[in-house]
Protein backbone atom coordinates (compact mmCIF):
# COMPACT_ATOMS: atom_id res chain seq x y z
CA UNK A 1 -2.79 -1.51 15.76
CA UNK A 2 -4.21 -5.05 15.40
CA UNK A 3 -2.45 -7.44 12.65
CA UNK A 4 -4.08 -10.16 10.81
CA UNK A 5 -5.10 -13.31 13.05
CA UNK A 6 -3.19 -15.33 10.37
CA UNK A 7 -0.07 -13.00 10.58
CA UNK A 8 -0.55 -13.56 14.49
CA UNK A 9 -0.47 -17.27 14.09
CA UNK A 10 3.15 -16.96 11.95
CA UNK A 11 4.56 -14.35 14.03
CA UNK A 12 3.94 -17.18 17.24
CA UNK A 13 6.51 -19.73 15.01
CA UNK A 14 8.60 -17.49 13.33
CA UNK A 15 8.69 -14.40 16.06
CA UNK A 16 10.66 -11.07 14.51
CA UNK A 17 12.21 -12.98 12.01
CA UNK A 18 11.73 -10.96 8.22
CA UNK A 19 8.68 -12.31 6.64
CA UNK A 20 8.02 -12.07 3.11
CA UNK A 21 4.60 -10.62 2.25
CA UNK A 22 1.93 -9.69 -0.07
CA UNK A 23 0.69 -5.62 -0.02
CA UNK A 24 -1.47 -3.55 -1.76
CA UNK A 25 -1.64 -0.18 -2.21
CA UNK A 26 -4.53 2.44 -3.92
CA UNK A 27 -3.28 5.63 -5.33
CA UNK A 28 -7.37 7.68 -5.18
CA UNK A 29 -7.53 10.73 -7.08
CA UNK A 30 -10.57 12.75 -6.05
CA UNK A 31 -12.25 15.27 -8.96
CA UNK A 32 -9.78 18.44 -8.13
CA UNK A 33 -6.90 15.34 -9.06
CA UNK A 34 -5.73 15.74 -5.28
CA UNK A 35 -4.35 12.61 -4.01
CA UNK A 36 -5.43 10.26 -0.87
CA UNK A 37 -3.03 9.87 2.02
CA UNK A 38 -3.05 7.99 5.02
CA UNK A 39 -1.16 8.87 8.41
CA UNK A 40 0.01 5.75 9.68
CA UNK A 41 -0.45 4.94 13.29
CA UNK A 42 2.22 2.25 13.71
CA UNK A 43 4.97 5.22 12.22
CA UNK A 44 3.10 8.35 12.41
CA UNK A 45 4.37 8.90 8.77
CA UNK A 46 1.98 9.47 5.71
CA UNK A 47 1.68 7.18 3.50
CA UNK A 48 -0.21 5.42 0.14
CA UNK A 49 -3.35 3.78 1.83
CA UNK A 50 -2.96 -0.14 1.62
CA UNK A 51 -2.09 -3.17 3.57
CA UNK A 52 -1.85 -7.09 3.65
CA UNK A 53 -3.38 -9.18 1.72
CA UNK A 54 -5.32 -12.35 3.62
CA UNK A 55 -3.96 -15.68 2.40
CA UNK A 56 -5.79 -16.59 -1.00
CA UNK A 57 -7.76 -12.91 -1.16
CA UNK A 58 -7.48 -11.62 -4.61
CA UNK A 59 -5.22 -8.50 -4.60
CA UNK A 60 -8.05 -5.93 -6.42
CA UNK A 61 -10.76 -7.52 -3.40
CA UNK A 62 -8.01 -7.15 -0.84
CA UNK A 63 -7.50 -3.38 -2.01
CA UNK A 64 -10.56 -2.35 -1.84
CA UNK A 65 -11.34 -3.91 1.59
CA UNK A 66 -8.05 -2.12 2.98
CA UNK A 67 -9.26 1.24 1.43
CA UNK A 68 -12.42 0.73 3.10
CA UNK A 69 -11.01 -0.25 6.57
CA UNK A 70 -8.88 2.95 6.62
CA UNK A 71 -10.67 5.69 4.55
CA UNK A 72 -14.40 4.54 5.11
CA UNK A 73 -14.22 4.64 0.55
CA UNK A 74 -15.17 2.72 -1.51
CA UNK A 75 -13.02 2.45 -4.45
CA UNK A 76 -12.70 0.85 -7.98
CA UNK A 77 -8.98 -0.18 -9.18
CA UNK A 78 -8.73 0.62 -12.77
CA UNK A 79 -5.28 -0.27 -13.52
CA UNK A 80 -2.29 -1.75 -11.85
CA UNK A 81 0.34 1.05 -12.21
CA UNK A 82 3.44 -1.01 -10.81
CA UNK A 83 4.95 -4.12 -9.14
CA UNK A 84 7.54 -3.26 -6.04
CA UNK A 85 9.45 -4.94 -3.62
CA UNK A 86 9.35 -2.72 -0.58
CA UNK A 87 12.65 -2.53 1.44
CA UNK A 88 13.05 -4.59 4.53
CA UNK A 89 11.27 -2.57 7.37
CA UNK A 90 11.82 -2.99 10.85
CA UNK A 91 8.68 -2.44 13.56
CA UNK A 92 8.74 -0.94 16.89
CA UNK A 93 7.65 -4.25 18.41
CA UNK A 94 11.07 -5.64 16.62
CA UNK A 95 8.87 -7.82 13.61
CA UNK A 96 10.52 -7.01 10.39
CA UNK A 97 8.95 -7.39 6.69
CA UNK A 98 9.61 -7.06 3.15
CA UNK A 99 6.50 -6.21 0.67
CA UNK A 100 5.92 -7.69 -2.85
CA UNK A 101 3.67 -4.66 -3.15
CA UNK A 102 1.15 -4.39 -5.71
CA UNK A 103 -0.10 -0.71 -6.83
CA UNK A 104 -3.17 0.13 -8.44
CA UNK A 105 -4.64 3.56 -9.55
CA UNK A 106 -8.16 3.67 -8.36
CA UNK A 107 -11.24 6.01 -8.97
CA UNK A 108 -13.50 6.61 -5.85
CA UNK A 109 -17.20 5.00 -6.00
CA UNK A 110 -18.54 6.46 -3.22
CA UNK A 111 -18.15 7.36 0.27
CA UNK A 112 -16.29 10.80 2.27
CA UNK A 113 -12.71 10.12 3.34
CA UNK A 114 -12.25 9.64 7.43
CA UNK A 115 -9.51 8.02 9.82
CA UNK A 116 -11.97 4.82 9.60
CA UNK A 117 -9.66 2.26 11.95
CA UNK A 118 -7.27 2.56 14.42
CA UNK A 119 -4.13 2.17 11.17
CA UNK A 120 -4.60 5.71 10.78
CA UNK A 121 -4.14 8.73 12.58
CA UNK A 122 -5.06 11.20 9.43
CA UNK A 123 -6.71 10.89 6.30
CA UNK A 124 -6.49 13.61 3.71
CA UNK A 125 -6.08 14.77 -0.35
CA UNK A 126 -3.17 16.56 -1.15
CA UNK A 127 -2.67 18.51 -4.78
CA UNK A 128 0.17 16.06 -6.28
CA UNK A 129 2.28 19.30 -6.09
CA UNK A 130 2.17 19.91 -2.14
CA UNK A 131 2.37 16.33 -0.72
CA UNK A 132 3.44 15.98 2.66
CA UNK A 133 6.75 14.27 3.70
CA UNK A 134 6.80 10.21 2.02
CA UNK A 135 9.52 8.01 2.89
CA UNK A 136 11.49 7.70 -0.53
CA UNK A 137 9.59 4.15 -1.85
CA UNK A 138 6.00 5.31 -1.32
CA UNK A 139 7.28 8.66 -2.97
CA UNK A 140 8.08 6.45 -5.63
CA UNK A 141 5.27 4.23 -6.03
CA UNK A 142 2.82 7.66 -6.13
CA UNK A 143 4.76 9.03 -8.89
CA UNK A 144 4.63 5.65 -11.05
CA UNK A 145 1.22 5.57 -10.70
CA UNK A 146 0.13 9.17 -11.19
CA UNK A 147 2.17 9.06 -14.42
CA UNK A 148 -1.05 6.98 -15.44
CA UNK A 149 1.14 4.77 -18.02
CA UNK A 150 -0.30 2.18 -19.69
CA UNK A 151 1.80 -0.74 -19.15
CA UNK A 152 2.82 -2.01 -15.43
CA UNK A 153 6.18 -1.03 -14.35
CA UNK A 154 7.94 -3.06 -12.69
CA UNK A 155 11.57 -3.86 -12.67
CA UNK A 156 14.06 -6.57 -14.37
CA UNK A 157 17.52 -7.24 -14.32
CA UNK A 158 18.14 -9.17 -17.62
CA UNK A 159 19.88 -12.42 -17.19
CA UNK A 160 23.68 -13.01 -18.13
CA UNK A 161 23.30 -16.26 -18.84
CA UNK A 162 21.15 -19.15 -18.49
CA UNK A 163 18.74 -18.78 -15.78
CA UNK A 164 18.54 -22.06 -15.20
């Protein structure tokens, strides 16, 4: 699975060190409400469809590009449902990560869902009720966002004193 040239070019100075990045993910609900799922290549784990954002891409742009990529969609964000931080994660290759991850509920514009890229090694819908096996945080950020709340949620640890 290819990574960004410009993650490429960091990976050359920094090598497996943790990197700090930005992700998006797309939580697609086709008409029968089933959900969209990805299975990842680089874990051979299902998972929300996203990725990496390119350095100065808007997130929603980024999204949809991603979407595309892997799913051969094309999708419309509608509202960002929450604002993670994914836990550190480790690669085969050694590289480790941590996501400020960025999830939006999107409606589908057109296109018929296919592994699109080499990122994926399924693509299917699943009835919310009879998902397939998600790591604990994506299970997470699916139910935050099929809750369809208003507001963002994110999380906050109020200060004890001053911040400064």
């Amino acid at each position: 699975m290819a990574i960004p040239s410009f993650l490429a070019e960091l990976r050359s100075v920094v090598g497996t060190r943790p990197l700090w990045l930005s992700g998006v993910g797309a939580v697609v609900r086709d008409e029968q409400g089933r959900v969209l799922l990805n299975r990842r290549s680089d874990s051979g784990r299902w998972a929300i469809v996203g990725g990496i954002l390119d350095p100065g891409e808007q997130p929603a742009d980024g999204l949809v590009r991603e979407v595309f990529e892997e799913t051969g969609l094309v999708v419309e964000p509608v509202a960002l449902a929450a604002v993670t931080v994914s836990p550190l994660i480790s690669y085969p290759n050694g590289d480790q990560s941590q996501y400020l991850d960025l999830t939006f509920r999107c409606r589908r514009v057109s296109g018929e869902a296919r592994v699109n890229d080499d990122e994926s090694l399924e693509v299917a819908w699943f009835a919310p009720t009879e998902l397939p096996e998600l790591d604990d945080y994506a299970r997470y950020r699916l139910e935050v966002a099929l809750a369809g709340k208003a507001e963002t949620v994110f999380a906050f640890t109020p200060p004890t004193g001053d911040p400064a």
